[in-house]
C-alpha atoms as a PDB file:
ATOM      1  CA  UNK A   1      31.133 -58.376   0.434  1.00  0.00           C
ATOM      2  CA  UNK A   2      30.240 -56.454  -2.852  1.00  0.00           C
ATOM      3  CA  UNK A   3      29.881 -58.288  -5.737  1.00  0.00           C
ATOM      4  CA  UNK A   4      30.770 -56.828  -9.504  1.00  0.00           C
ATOM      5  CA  UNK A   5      27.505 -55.264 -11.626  1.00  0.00           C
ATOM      6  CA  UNK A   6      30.100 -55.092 -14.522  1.00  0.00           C
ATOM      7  CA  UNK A   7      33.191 -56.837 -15.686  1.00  0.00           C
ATOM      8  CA  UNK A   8      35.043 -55.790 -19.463  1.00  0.00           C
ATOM      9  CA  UNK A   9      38.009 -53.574 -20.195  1.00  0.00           C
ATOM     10  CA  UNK A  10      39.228 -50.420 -20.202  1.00  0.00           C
ATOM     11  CA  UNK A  11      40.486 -49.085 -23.866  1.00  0.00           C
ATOM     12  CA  UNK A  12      42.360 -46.219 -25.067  1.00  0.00           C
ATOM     13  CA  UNK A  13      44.544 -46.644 -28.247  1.00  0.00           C
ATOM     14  CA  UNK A  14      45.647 -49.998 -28.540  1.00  0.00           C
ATOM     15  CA  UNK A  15      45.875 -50.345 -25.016  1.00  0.00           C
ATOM     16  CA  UNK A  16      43.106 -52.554 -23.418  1.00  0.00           C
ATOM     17  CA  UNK A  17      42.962 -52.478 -19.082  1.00  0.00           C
ATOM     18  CA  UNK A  18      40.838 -55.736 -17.667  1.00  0.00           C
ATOM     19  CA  UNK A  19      38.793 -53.937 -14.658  1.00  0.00           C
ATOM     20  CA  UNK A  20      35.468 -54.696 -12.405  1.00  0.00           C
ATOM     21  CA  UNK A  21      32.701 -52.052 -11.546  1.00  0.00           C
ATOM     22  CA  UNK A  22      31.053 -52.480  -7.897  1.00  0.00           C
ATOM     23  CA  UNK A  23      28.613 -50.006  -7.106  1.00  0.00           C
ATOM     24  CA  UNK A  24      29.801 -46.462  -5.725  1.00  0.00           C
ATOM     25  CA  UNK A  25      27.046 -45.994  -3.484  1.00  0.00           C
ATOM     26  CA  UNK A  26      24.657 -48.269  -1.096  1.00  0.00           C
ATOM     27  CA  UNK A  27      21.290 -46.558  -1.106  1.00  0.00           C
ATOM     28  CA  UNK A  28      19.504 -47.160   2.222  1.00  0.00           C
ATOM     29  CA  UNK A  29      16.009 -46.341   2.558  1.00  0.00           C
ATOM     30  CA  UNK A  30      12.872 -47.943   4.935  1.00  0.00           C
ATOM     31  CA  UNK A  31      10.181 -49.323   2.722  1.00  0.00           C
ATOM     32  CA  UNK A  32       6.716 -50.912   3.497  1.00  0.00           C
ATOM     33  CA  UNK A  33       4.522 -53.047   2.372  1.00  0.00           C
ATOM     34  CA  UNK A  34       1.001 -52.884   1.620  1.00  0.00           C
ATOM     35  CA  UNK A  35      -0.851 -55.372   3.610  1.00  0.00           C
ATOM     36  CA  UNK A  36      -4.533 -56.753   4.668  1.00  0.00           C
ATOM     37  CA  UNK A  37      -5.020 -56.114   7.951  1.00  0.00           C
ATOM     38  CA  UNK A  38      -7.507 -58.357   8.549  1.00  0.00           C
ATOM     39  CA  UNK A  39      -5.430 -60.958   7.157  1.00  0.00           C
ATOM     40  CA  UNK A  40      -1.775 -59.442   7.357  1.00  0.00           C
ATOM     41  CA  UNK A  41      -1.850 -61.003   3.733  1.00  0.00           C
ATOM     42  CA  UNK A  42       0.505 -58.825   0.996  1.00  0.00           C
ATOM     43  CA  UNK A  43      -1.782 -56.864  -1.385  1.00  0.00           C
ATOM     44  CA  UNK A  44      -0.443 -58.077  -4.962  1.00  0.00           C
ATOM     45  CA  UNK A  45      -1.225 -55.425  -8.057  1.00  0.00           C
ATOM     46  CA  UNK A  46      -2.854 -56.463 -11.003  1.00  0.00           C
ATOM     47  CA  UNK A  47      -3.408 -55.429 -14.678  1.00  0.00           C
ATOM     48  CA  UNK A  48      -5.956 -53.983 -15.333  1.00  0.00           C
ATOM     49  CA  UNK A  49      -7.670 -52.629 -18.788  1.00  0.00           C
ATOM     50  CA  UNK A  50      -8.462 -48.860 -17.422  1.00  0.00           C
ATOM     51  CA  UNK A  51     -11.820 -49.015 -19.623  1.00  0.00           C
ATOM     52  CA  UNK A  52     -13.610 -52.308 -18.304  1.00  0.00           C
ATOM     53  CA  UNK A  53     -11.529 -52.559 -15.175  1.00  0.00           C
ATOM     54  CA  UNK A  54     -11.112 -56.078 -16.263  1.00  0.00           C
ATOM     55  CA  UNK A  55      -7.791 -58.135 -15.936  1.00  0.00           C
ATOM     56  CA  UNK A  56      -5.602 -58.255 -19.145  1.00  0.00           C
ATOM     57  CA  UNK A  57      -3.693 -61.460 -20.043  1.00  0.00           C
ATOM     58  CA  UNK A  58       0.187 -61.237 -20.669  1.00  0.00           C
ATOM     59  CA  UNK A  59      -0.677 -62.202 -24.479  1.00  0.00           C
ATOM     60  CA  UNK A  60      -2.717 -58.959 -25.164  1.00  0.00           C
ATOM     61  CA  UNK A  61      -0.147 -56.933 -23.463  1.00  0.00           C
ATOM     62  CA  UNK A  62       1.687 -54.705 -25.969  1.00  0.00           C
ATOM     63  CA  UNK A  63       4.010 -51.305 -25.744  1.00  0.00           C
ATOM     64  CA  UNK A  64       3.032 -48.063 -26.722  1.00  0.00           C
ATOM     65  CA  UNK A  65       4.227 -44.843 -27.257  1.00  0.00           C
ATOM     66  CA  UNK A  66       1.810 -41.783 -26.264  1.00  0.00           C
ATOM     67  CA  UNK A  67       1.445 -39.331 -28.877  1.00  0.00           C
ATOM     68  CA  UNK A  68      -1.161 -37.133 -27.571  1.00  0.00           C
ATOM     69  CA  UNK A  69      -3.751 -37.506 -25.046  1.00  0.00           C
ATOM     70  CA  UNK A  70      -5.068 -41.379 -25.888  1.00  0.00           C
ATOM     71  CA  UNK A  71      -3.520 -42.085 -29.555  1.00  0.00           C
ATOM     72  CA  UNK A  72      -0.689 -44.378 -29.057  1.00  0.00           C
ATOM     73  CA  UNK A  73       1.840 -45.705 -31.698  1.00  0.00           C
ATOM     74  CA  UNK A  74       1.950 -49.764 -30.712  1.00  0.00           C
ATOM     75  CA  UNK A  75       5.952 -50.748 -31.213  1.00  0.00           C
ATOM     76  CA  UNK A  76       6.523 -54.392 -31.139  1.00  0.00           C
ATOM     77  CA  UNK A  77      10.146 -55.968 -29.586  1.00  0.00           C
ATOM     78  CA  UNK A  78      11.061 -56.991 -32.626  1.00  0.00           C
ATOM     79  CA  UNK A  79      10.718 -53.604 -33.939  1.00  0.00           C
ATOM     80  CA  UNK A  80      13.505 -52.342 -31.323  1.00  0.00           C
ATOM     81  CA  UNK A  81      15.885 -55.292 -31.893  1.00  0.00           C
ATOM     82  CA  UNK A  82      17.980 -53.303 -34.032  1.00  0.00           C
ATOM     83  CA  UNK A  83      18.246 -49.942 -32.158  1.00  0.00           C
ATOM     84  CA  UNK A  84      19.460 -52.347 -29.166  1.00  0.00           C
ATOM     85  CA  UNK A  85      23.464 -51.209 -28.549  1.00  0.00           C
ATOM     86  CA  UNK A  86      25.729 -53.963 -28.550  1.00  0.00           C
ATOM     87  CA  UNK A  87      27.412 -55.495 -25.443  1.00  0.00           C
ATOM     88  CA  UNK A  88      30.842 -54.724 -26.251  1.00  0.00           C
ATOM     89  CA  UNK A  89      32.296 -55.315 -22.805  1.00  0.00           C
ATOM     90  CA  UNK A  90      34.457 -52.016 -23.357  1.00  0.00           C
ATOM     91  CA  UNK A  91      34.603 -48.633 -21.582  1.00  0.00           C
ATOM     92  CA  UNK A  92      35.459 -46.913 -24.768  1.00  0.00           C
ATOM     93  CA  UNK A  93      37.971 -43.657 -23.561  1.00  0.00           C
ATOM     94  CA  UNK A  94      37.311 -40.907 -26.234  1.00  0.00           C
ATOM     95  CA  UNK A  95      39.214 -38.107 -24.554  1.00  0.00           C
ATOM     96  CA  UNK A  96      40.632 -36.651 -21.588  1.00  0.00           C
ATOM     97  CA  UNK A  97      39.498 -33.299 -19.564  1.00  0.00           C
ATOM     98  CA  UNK A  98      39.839 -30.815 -16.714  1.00  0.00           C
ATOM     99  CA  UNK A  99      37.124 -32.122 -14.054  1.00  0.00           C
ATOM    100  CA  UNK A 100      36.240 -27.982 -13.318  1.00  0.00           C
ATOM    101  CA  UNK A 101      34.709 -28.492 -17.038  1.00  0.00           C
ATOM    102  CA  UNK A 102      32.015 -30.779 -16.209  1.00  0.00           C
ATOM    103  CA  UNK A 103      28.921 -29.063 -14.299  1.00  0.00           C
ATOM    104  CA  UNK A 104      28.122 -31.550 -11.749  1.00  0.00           C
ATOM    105  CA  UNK A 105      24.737 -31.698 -12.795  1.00  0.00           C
ATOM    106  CA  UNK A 106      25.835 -34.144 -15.581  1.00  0.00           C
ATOM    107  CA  UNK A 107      27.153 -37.063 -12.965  1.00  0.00           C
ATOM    108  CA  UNK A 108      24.413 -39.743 -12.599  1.00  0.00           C
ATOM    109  CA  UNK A 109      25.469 -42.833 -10.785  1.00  0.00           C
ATOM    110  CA  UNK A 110      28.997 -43.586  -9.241  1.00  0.00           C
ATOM    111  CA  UNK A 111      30.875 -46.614  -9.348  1.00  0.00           C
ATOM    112  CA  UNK A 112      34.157 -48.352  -8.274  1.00  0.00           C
ATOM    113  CA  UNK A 113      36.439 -49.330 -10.801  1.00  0.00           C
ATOM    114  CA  UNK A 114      38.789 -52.542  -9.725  1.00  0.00           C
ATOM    115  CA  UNK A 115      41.182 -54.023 -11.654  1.00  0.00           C
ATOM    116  CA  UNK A 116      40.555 -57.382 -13.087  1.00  0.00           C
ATOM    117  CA  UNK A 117      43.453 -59.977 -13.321  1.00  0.00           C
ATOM    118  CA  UNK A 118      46.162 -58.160 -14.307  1.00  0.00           C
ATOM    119  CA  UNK A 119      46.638 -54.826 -11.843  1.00  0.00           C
ATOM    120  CA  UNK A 120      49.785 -53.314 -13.777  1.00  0.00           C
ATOM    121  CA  UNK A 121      48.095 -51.317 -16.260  1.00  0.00           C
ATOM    122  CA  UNK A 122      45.044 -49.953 -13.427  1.00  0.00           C
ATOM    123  CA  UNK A 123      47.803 -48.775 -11.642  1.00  0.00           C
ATOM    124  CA  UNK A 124      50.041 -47.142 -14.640  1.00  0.00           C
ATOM    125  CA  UNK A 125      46.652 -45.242 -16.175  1.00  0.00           C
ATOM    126  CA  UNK A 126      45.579 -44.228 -12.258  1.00  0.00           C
ATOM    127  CA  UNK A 127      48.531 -43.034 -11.916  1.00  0.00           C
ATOM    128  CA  UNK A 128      48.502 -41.356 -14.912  1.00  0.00           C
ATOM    129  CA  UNK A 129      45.780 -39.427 -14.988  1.00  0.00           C
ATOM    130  CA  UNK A 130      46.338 -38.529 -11.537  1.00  0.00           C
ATOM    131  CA  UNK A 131      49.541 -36.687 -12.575  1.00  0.00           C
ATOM    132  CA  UNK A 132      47.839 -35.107 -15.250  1.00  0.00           C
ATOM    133  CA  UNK A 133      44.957 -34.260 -12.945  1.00  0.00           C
ATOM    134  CA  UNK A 134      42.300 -35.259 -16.139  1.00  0.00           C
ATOM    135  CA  UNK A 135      39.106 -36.893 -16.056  1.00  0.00           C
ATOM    136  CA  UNK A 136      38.370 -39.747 -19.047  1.00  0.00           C
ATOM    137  CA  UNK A 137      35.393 -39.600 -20.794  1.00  0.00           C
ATOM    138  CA  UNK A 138      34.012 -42.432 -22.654  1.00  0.00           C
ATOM    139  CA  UNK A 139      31.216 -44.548 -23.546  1.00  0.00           C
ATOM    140  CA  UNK A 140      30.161 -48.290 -22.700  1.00  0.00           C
ATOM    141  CA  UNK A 141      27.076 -50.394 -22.793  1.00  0.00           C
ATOM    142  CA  UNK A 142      25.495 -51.873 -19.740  1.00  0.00           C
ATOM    143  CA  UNK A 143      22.089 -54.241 -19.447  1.00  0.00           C
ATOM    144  CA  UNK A 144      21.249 -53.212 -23.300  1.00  0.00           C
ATOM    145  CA  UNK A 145      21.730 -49.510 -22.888  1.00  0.00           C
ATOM    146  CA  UNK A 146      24.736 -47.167 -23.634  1.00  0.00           C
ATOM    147  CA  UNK A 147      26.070 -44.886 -21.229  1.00  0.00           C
ATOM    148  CA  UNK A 148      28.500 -42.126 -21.295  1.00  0.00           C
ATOM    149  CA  UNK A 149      30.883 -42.230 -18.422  1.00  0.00           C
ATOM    150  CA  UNK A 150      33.413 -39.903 -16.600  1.00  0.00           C
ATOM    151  CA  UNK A 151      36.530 -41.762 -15.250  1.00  0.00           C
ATOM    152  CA  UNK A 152      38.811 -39.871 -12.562  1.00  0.00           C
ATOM    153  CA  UNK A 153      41.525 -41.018 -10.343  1.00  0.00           C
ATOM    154  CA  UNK A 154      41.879 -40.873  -6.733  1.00  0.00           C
ATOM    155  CA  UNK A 155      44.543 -42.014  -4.631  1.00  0.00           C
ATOM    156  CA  UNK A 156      45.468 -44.299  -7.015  1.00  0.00           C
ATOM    157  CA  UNK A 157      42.055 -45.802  -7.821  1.00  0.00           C
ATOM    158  CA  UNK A 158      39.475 -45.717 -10.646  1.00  0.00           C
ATOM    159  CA  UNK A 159      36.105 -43.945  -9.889  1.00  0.00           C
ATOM    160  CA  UNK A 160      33.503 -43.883 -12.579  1.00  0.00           C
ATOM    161  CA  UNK A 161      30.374 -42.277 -12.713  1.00  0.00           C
ATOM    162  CA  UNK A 162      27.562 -42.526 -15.389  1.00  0.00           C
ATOM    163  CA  UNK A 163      26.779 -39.240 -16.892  1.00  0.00           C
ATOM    164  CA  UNK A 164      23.496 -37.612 -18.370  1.00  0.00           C
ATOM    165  CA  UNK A 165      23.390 -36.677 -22.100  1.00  0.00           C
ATOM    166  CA  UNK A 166      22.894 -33.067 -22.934  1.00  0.00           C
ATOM    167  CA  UNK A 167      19.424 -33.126 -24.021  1.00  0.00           C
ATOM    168  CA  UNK A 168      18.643 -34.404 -20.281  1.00  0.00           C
ATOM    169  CA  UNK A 169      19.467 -31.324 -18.819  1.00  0.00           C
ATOM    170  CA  UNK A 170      16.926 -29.234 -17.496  1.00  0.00           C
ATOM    171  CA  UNK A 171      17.826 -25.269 -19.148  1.00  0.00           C
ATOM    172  CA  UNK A 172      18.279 -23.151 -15.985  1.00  0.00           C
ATOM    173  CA  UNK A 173      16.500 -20.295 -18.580  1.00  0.00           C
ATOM    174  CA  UNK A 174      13.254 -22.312 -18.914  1.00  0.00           C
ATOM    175  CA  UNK A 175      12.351 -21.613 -15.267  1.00  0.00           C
ATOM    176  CA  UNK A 176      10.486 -18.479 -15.224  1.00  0.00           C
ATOM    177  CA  UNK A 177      10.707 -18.041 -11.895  1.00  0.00           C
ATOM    178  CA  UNK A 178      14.302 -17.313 -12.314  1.00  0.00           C
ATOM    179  CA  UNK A 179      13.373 -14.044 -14.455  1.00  0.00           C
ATOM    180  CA  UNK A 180      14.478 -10.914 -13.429  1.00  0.00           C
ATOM    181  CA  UNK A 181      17.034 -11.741 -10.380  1.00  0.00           C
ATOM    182  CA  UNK A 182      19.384  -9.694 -11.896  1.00  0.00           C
ATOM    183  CA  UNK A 183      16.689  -6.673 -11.193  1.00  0.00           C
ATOM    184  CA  UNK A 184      16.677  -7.045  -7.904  1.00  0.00           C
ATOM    185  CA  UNK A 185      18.577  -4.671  -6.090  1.00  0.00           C
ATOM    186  CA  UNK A 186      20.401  -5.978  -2.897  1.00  0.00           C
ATOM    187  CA  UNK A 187      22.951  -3.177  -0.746  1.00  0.00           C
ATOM    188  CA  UNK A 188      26.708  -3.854  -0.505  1.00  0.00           C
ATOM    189  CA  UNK A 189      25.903  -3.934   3.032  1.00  0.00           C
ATOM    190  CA  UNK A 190      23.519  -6.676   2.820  1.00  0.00           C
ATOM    191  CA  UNK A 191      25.936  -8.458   0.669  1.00  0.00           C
ATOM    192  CA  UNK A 192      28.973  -7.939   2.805  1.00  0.00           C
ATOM    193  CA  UNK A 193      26.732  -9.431   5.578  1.00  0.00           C
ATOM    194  CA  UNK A 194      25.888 -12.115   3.877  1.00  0.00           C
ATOM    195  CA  UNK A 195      29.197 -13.363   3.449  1.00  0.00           C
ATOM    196  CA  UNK A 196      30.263 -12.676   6.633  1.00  0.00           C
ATOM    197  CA  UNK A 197      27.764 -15.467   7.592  1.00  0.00           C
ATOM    198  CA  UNK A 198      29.261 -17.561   4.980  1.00  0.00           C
ATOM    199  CA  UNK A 199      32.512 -17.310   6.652  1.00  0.00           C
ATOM    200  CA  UNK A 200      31.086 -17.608  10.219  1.00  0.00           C
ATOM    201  CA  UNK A 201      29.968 -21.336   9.137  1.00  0.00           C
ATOM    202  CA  UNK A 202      32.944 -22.081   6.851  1.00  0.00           C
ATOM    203  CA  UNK A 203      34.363 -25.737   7.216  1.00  0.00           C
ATOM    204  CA  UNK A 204      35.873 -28.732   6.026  1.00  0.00           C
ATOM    205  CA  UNK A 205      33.516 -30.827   5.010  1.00  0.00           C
ATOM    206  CA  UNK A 206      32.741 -33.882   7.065  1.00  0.00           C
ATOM    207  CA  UNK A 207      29.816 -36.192   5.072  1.00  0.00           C
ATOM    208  CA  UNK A 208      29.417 -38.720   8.719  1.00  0.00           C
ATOM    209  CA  UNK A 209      28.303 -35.616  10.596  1.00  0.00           C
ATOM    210  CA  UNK A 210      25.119 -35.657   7.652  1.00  0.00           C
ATOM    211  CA  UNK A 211      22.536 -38.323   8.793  1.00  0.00           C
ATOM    212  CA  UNK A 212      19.278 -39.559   7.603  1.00  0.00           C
ATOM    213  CA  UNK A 213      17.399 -38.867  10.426  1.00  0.00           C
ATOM    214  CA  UNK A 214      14.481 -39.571   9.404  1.00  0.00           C
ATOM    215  CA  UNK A 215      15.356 -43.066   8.348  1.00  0.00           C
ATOM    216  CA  UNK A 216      16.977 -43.457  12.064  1.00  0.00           C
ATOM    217  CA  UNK A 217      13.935 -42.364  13.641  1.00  0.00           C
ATOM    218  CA  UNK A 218      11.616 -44.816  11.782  1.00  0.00           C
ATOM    219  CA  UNK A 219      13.527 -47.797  12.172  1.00  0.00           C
ATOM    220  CA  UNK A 220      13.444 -46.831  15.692  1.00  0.00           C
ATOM    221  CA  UNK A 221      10.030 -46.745  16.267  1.00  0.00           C
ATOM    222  CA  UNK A 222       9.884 -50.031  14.124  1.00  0.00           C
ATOM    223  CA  UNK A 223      11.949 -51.760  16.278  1.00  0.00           C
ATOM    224  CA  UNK A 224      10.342 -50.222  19.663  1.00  0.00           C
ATOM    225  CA  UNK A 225       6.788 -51.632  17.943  1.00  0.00           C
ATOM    226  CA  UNK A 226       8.460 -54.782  17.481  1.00  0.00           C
ATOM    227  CA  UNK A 227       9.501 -55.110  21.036  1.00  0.00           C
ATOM    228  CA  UNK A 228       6.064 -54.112  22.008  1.00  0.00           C
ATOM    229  CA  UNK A 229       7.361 -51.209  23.739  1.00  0.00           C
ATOM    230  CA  UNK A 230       6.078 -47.986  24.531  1.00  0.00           C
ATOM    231  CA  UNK A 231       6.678 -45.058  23.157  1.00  0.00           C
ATOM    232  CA  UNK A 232       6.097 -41.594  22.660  1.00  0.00           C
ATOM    233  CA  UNK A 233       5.661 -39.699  19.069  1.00  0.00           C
ATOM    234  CA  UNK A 234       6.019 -36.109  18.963  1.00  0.00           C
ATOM    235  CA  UNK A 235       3.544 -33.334  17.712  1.00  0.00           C
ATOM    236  CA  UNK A 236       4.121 -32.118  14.551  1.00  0.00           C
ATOM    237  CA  UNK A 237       5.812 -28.275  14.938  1.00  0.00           C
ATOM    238  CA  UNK A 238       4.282 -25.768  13.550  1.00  0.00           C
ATOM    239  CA  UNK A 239       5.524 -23.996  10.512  1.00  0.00           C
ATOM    240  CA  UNK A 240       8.303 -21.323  11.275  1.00  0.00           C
ATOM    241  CA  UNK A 241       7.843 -17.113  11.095  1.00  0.00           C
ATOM    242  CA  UNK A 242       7.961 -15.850   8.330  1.00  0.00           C
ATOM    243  CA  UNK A 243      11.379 -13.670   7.755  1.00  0.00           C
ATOM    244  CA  UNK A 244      10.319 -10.357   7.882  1.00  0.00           C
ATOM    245  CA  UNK A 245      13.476  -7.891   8.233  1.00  0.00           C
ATOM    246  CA  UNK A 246      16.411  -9.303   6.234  1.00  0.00           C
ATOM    247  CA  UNK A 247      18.922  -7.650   7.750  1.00  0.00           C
ATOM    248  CA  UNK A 248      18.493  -8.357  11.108  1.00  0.00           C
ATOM    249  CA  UNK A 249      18.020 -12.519  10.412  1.00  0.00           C
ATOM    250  CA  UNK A 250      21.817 -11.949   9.020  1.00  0.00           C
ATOM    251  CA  UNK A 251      22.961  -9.942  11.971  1.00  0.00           C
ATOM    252  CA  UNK A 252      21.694 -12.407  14.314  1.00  0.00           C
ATOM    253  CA  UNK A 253      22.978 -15.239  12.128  1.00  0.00           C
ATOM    254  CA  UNK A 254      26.077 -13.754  12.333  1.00  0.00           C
ATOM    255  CA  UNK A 255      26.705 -13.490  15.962  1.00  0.00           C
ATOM    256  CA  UNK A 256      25.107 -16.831  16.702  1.00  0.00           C
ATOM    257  CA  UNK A 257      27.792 -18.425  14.796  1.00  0.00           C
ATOM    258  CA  UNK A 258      30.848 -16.187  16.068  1.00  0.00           C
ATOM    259  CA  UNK A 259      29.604 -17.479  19.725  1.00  0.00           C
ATOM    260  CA  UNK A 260      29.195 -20.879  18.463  1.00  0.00           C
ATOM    261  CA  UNK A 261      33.016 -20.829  16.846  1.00  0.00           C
ATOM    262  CA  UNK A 262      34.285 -19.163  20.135  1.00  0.00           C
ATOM    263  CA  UNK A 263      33.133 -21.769  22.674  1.00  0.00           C
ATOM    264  CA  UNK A 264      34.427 -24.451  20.308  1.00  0.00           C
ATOM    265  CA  UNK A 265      37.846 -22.902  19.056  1.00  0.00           C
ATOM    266  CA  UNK A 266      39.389 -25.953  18.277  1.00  0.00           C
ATOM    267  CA  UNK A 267      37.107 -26.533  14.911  1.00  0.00           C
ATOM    268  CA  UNK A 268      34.709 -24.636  12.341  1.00  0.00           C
ATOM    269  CA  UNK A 269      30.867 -24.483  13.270  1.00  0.00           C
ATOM    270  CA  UNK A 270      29.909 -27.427  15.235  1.00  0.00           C
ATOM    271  CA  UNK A 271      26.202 -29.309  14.140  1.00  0.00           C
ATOM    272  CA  UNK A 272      24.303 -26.512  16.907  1.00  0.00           C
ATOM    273  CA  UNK A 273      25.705 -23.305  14.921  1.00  0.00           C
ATOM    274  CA  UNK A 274      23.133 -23.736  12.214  1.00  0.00           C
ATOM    275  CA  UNK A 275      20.351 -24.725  14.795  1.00  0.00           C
ATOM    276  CA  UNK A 276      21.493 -21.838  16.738  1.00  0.00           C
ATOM    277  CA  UNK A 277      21.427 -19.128  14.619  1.00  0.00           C
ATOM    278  CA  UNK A 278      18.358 -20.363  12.388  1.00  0.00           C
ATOM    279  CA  UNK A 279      16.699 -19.745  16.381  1.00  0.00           C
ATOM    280  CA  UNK A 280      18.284 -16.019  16.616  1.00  0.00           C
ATOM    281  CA  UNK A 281      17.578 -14.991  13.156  1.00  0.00           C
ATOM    282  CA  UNK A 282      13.963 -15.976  13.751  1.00  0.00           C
ATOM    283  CA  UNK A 283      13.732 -14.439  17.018  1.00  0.00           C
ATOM    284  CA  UNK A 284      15.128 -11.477  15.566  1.00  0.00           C
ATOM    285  CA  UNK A 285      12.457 -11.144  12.787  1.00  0.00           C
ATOM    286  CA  UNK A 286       9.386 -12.766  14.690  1.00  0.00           C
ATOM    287  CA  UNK A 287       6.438  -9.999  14.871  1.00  0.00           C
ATOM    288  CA  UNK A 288       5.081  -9.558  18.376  1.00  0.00           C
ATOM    289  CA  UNK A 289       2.007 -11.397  18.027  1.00  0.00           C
ATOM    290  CA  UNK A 290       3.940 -14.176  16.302  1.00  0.00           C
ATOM    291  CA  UNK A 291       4.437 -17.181  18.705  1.00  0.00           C
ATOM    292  CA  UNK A 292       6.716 -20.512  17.723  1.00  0.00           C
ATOM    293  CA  UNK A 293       5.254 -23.585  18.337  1.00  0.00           C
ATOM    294  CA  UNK A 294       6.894 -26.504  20.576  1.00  0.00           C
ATOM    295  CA  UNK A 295       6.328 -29.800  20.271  1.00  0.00           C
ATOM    296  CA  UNK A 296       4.515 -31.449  23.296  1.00  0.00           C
ATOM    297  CA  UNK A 297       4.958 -35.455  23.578  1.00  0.00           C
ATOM    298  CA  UNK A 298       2.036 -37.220  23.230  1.00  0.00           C
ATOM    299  CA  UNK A 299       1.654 -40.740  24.579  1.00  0.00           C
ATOM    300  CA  UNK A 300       0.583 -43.695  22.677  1.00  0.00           C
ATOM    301  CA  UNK A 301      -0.390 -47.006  23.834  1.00  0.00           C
ATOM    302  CA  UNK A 302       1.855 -49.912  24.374  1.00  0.00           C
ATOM    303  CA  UNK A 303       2.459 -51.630  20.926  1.00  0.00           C
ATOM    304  CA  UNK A 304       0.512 -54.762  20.205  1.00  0.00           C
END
């Protein structure tokens, strides 16, 4: 069952909602570690000075900030003390917008909001601000550190997610690879194309049909290993063609999805219509001499 990260209130005016924040989101992910494998011992990692090599007690440990290349400004705890934001135990609501306002690249981490104690006033503000169809913005601190938050309601509940501050941002102008697309000349027939393709694969979207597959596949083999199974690990495919005529990729694209939408009338693009025409624009655009790779099984040895 999830357990709260956060508990405090909620405060706008002089009103002041008890609530609970559980975490939003449940990364999965497979991780190893490093071992010894003539000893299956863990390998532990140690401090190290980077000039002798030689191990460095907690006690001579200090922080330091990196000016330039090897000149470091020391700061000692003490130093920081001040600067630290007080626990206040308060999401802090400073004002209410339109969610279309926010670029998404500002939202950060998501939580659940869940009312603490008394559930009246959750349910009055969710409410609320559902009717209104605004998204709270506010500030509260968290582990030592203040965060700015964005505070929407859904179906009657509280989601939160931590936000990035301005200066965080990556520019969209400081990537000069980005120069000049306005330069670049594209047909009204390529463009109509295009978005016929968009169309062709238009759907609701469904996030269960989006797997990690690659997380599937390697605690696969990790429990086939562990059965001492055997098994069989594909070659790695070659890179695909190059796209050479842009044009036909889309026309091909096109039709590949039509066919896929016909057989399955019932729905938008099924998880082949992608696969399929990725395979007909490729076709399509593949020079003669150009040959796709397949993937041959290879067979490995029973696991130990």
């Amino acid at each position: 069952m999830p357990r709260p990260v956060w508990s405090g209130t909620i405060s706008f005016g002089l009103v002041a909602i008890p609530i609970k924040l559980f975490h939003g989101v449940s990364k999965k992910s497979v991780s190893f570690n490093q071992l010894d494998d003539r000893s299956m011992s863990r390998i532990r990692l140690k401090k190290v000075s980077a000039e002798t090599g030689e191990d460095v007690p907690e006690e001579h440990i200090v922080k330091g900030y990196e000016l330039s290349k090897g000149r470091y400004v020391v700061v000692d705890p003490d130093e920081l003390e001040p600067f630290i934001p007080a626990a206040t135990k308060s999401i802090d609501l400073e004002e209410f917008v339109d969610l279309d306002e926010i670029d998404p690249v500002y939202f950060d981490t998501p939580y659940i909001v869940a009312p603490d104690k008394t559930p009246k006033p959750y349910v009055l503000l969710a409410r609320a601000m559902e009717e209104a169809g605004k998204v709270a913005i506010g500030r509260f601190v968290m582990r030592n550190k203040q965060y700015v938050a964005a505070l929407r309601a859904q179906d009657g509940k509280l989601l939160m997610s931590t936000m990035v501050f301005a200066d965080e941002v990556v520019p969209v102008e400081s990537i000069d690879e980005l120069d000049g697309l306005d330069e670049i000349d594209v047909s009204s027939r390529e463009v109509k194309m295009a978005e016929a393709l968009v169309e062709s694969l238009s759907s609701a979207f469904e996030p269960e049909k989006y797997r990690d597959e690659y997380r599937e596949q390697v605690l696969d083999l990790i429990e086939r290993k562990a059965a001492g199974e055997e098994f069989e690990v594909p070659e790695v495919a070659a890179a695909a063609p190059k796209v050479v005529d842009l044009m036909a990729a889309l026309e091909a694209s096109v039709k590949a999805a039509k066919e896929a939408r016909t057989r399955h009338p019932a729905g938008g693009p099924h998880d082949d219509a992608v696969t399929r025409a990725t395979a007909s624009a490729q076709r399509a655009t593949e020079s003669d001499d150009d040959t796709a790779a397949v993937a041959k099984p290879k067979r490995v040895r029973k696991s130990a």
